[in-house]
N, C-alpha and C. Protein backbone atom coordinates (compact mmCIF):
# COMPACT_ATOMS: atom_id res chain seq x y z
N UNK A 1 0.84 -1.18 0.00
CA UNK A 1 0.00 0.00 0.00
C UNK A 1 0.89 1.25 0.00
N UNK A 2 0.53 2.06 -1.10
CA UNK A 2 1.26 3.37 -0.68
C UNK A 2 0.77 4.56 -0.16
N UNK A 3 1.23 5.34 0.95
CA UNK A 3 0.90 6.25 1.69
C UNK A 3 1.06 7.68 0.89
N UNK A 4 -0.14 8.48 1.05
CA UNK A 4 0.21 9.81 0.06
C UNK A 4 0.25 10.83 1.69
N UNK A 5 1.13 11.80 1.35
CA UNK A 5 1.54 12.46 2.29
C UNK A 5 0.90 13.94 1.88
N UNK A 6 0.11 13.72 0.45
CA UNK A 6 -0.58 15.28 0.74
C UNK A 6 0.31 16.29 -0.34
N UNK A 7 1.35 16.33 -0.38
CA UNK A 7 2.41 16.99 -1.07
C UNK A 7 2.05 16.86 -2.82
N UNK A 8 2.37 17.77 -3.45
CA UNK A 8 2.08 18.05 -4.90
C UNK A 8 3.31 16.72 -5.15
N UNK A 9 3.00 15.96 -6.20
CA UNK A 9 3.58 14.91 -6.64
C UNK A 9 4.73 16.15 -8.41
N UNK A 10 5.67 14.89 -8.33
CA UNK A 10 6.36 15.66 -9.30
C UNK A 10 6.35 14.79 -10.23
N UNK A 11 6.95 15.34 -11.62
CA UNK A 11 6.37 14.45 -13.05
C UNK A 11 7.79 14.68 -13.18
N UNK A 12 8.23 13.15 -13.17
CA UNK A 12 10.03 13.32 -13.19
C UNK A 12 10.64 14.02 -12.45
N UNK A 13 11.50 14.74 -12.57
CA UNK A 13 11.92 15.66 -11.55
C UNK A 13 11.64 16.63 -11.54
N UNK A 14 10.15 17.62 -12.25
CA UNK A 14 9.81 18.69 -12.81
C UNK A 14 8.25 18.71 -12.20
N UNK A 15 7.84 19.49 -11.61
CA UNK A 15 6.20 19.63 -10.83
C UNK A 15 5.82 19.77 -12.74
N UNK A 16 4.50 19.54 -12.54
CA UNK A 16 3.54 20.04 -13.28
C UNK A 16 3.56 21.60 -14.24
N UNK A 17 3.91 22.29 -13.42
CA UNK A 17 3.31 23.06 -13.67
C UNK A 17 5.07 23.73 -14.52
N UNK A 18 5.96 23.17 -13.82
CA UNK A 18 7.14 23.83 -14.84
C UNK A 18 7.43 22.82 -16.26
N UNK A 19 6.99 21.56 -15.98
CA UNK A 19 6.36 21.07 -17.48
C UNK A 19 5.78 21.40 -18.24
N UNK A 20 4.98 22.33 -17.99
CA UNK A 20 3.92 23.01 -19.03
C UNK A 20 4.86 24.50 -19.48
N UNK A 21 5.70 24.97 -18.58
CA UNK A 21 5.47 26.54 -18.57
C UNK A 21 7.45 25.91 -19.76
N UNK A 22 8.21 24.43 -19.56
CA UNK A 22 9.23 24.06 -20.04
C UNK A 22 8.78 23.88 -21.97
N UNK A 23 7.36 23.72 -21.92
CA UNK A 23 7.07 22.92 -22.83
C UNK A 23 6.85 24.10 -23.82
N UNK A 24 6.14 25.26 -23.09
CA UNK A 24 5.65 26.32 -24.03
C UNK A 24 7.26 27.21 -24.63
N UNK A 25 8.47 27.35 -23.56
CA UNK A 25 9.73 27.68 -23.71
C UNK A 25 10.07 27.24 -24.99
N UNK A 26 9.96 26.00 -24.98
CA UNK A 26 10.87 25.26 -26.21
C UNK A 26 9.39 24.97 -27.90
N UNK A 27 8.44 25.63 -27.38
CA UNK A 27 7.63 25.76 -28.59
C UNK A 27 7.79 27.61 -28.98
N UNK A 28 7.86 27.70 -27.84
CA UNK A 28 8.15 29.45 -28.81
C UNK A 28 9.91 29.13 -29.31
N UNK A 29 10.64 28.77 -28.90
CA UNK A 29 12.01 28.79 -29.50
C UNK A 29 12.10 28.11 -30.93
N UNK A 30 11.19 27.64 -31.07
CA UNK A 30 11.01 26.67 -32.71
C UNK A 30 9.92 27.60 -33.83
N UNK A 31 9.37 28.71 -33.34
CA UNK A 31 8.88 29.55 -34.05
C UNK A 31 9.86 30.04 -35.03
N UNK A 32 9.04 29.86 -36.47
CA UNK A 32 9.98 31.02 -37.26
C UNK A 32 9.43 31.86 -38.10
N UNK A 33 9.78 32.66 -38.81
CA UNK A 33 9.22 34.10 -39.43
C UNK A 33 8.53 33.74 -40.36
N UNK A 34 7.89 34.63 -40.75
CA UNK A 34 7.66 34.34 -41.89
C UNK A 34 8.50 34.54 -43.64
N UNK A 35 8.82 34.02 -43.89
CA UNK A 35 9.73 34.42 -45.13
C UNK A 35 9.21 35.87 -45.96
N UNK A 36 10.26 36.24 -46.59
CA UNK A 36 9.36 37.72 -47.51
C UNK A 36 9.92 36.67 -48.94
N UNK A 37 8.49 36.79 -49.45
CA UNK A 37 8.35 36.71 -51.03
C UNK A 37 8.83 37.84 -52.10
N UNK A 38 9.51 37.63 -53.17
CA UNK A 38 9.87 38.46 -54.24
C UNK A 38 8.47 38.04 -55.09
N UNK A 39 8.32 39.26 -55.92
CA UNK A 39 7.29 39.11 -56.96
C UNK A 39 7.51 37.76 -57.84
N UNK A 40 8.45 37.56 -58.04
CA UNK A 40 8.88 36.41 -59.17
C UNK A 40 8.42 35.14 -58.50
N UNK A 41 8.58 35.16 -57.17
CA UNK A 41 8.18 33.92 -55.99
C UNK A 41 6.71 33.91 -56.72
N UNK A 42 6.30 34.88 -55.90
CA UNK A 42 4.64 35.27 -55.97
C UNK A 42 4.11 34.86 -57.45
N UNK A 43 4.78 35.22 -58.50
CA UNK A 43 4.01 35.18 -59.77
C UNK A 43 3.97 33.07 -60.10
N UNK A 44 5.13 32.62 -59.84
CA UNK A 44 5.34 30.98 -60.33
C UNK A 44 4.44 30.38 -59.14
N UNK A 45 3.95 30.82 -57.90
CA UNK A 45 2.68 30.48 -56.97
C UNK A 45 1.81 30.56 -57.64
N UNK A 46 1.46 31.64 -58.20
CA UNK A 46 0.12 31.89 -58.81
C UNK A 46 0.01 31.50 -59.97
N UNK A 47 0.99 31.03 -60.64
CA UNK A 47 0.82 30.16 -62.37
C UNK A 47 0.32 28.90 -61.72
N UNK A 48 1.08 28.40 -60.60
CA UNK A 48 1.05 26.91 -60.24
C UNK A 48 -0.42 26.76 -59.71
N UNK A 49 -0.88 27.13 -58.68
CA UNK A 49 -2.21 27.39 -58.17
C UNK A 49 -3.17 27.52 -59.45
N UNK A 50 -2.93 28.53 -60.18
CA UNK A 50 -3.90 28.39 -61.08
C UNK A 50 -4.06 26.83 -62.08
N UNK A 51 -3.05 26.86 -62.54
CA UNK A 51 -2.60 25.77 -63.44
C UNK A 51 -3.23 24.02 -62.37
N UNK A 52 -2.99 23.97 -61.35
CA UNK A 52 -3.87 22.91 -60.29
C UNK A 52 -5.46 23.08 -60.41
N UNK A 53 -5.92 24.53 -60.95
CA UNK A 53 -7.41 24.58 -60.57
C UNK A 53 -7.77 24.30 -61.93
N UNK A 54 -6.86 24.84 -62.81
CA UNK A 54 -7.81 24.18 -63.85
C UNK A 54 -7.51 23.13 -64.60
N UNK A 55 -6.15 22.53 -64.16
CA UNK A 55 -6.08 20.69 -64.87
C UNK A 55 -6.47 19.98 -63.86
N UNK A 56 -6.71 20.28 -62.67
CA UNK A 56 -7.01 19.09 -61.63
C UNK A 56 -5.54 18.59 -61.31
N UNK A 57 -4.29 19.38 -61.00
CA UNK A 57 -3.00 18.76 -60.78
C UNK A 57 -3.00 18.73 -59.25
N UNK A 58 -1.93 18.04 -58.67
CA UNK A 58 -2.03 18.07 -57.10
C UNK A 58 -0.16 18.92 -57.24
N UNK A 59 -0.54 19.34 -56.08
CA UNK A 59 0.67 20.42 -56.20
C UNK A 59 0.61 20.28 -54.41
N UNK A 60 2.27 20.48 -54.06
CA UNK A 60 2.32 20.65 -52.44
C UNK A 60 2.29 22.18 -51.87
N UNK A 61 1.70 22.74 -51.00
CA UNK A 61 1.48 24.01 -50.56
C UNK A 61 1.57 23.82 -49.05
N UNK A 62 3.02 24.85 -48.87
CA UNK A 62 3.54 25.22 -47.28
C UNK A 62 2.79 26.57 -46.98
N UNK A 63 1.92 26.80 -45.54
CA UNK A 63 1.59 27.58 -45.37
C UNK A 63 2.59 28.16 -43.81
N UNK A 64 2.06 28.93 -44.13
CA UNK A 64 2.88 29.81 -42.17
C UNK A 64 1.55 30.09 -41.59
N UNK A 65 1.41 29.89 -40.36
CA UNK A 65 0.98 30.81 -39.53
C UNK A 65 1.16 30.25 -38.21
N UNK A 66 1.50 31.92 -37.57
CA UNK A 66 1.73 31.62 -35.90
C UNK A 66 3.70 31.08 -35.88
N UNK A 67 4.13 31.27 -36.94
CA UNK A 67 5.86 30.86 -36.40
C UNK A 67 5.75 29.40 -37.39
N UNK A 68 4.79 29.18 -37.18
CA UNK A 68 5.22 27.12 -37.79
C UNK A 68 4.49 26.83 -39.10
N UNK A 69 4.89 26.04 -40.21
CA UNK A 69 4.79 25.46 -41.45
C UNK A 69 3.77 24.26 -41.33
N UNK A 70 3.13 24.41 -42.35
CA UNK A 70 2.53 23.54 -43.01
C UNK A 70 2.80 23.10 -43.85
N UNK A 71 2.65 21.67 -44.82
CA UNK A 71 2.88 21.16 -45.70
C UNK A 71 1.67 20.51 -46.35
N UNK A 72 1.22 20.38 -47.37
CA UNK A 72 -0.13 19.63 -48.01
C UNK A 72 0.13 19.57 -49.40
N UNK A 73 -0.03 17.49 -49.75
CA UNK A 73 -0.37 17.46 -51.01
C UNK A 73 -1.93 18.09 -51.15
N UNK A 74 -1.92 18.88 -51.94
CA UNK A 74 -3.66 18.91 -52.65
C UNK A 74 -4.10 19.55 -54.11
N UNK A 75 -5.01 19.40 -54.41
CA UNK A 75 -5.37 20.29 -55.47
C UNK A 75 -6.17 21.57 -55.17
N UNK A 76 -6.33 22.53 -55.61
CA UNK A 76 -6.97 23.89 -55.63
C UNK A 76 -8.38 23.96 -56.67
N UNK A 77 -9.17 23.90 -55.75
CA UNK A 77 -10.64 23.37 -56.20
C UNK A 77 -11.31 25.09 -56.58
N UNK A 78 -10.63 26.26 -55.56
CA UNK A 78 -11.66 27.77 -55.65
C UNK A 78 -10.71 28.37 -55.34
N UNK A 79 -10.71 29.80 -56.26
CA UNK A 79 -9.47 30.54 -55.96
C UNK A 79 -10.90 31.66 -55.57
N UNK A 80 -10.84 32.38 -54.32
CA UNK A 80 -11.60 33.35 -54.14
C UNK A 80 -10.68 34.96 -53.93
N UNK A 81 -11.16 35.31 -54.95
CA UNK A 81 -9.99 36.84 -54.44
C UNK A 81 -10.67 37.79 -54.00
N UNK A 82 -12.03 37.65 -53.43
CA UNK A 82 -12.87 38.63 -52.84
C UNK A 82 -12.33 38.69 -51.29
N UNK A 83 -12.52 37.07 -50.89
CA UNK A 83 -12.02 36.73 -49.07
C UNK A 83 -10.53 36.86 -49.48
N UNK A 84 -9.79 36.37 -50.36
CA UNK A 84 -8.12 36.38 -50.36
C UNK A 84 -8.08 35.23 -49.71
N UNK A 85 -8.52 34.24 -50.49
CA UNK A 85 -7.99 32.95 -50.04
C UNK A 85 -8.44 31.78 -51.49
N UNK A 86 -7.72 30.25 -51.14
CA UNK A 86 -8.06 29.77 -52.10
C UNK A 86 -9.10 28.49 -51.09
N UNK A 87 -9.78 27.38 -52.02
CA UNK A 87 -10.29 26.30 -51.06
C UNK A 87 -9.45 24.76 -51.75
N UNK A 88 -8.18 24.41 -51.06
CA UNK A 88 -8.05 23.34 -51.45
C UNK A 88 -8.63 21.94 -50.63
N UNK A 89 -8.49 20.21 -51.68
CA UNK A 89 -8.60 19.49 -51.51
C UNK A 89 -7.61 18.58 -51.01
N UNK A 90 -7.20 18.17 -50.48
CA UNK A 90 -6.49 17.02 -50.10
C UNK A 90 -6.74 15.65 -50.43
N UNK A 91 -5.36 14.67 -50.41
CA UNK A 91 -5.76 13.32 -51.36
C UNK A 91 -6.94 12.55 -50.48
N UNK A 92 -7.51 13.09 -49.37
CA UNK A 92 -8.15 12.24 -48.37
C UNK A 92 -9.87 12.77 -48.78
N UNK A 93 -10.05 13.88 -50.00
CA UNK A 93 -10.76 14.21 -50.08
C UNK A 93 -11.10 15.67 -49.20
N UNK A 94 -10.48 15.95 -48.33
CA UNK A 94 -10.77 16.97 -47.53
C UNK A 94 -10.55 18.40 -47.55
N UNK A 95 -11.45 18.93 -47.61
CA UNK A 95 -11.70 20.64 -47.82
C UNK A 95 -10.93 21.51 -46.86
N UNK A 96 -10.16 22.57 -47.49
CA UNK A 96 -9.38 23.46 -46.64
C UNK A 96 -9.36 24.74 -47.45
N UNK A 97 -9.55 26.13 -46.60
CA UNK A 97 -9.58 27.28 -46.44
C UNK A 97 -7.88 27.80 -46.18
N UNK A 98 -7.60 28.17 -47.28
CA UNK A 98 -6.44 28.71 -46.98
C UNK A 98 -6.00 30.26 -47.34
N UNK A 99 -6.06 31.30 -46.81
CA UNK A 99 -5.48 32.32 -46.55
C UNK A 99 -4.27 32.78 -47.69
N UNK A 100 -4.43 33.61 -49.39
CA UNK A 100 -3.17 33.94 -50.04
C UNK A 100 -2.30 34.49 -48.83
N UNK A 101 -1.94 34.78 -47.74
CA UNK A 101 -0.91 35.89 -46.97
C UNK A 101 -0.04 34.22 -46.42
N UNK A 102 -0.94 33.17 -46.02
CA UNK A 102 -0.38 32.11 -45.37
C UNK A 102 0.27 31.13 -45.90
N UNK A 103 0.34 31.39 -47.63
CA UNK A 103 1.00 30.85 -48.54
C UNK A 103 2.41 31.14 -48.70
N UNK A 104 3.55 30.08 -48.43
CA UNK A 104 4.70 30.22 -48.74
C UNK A 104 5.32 29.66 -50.10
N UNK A 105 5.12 28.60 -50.32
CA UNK A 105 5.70 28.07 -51.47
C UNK A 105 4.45 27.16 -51.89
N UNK A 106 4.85 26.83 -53.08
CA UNK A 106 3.98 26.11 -54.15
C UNK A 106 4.48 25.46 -54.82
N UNK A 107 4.83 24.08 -54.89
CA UNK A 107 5.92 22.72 -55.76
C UNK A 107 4.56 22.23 -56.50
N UNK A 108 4.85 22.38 -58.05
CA UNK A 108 4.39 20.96 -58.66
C UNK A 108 4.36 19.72 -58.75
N UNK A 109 3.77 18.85 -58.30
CA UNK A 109 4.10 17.13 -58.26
C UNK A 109 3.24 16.67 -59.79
N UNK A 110 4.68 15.65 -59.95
CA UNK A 110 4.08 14.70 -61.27
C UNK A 110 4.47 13.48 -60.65
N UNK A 111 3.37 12.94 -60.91
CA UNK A 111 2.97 10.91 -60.45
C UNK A 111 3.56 10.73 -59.11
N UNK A 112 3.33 12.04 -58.66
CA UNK A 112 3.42 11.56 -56.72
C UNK A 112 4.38 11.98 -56.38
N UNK A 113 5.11 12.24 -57.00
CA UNK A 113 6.53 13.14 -56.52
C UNK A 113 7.26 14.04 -56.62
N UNK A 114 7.20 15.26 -55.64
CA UNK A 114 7.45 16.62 -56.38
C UNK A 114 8.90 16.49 -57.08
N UNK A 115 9.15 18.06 -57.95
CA UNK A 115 10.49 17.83 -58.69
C UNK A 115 10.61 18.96 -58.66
C-alpha cells in the first residue's frame, strides 16, 4: 500500500506546472518568421495554383501561420480573391480554407513526386 503524504507529486523531476510553462519555452524557440516573397516567388505560386485549378494537378502548398509550417499534397478546387484565399482538396478528399498571406511556397508534383 502506498501512503500519500498530501504533497504536490512531481512528473520526473519537474512539478507540473514547470512542465507546461518548459514545454511552451521550447515551442516558442522553434517559431519562425515568416519568409518575404519576391514578386517572381509570388508570380510561379500563382501560375502553379492556377494551373492545379484548372487541370485538376495536385501540387504541395507550405503555409505559415503563428511561427510554424505547413505542408499539403492537394489540389486547388476555388481561388476566391474577394475573401483572399483559395479552397483546397487534399488526397483524403478533404476541404481546406487557406489564406493567399499564409502561402509560402507552391511545388508541382508529377505521379506523386514533387520535382
Amino acid at each position: 500500500m502506498i501512503r500519500d503524504s498530501g504533497m504536490k507529486k512531481w512528473y520526473g523531476f519537474m512539478m507540473p506546472e514547470n512542465v507546461k510553462a518548459t514545454r511552451q519555452m521550447f515551442s516558442e524557440d522553434n517559431k519562425q518568421p515568416r519568409p518575404t516573397l519576391n514578386e517572381e516567388q509570388i508570380e510561379e505560386m500563382e501560375r502553379l495554383l492556377q494551373e492545379s485549378l484548372t487541370q485538376g494537378s495536385f501540387v504541395e502548398i507550405t503555409t505559415w501561420k503563428d511561427g510554424y509550417f505547413t505542408k499539403r499534397v492537394c489540389k486547388v478546387k476555388k481561388v476566391n480573391p474577394i475573401e483572399k484565399n483559395i479552397v483546397i482538396e487534399d488526397e483524403f478528399n478533404s476541404k481546406f480554407k487557406v489564406g493567399f498571406f499564409n502561402i509560402t511556397s507552391v511545388i508541382a508534383i508529377s505521379n506523386g513526386n514533387s520535382h
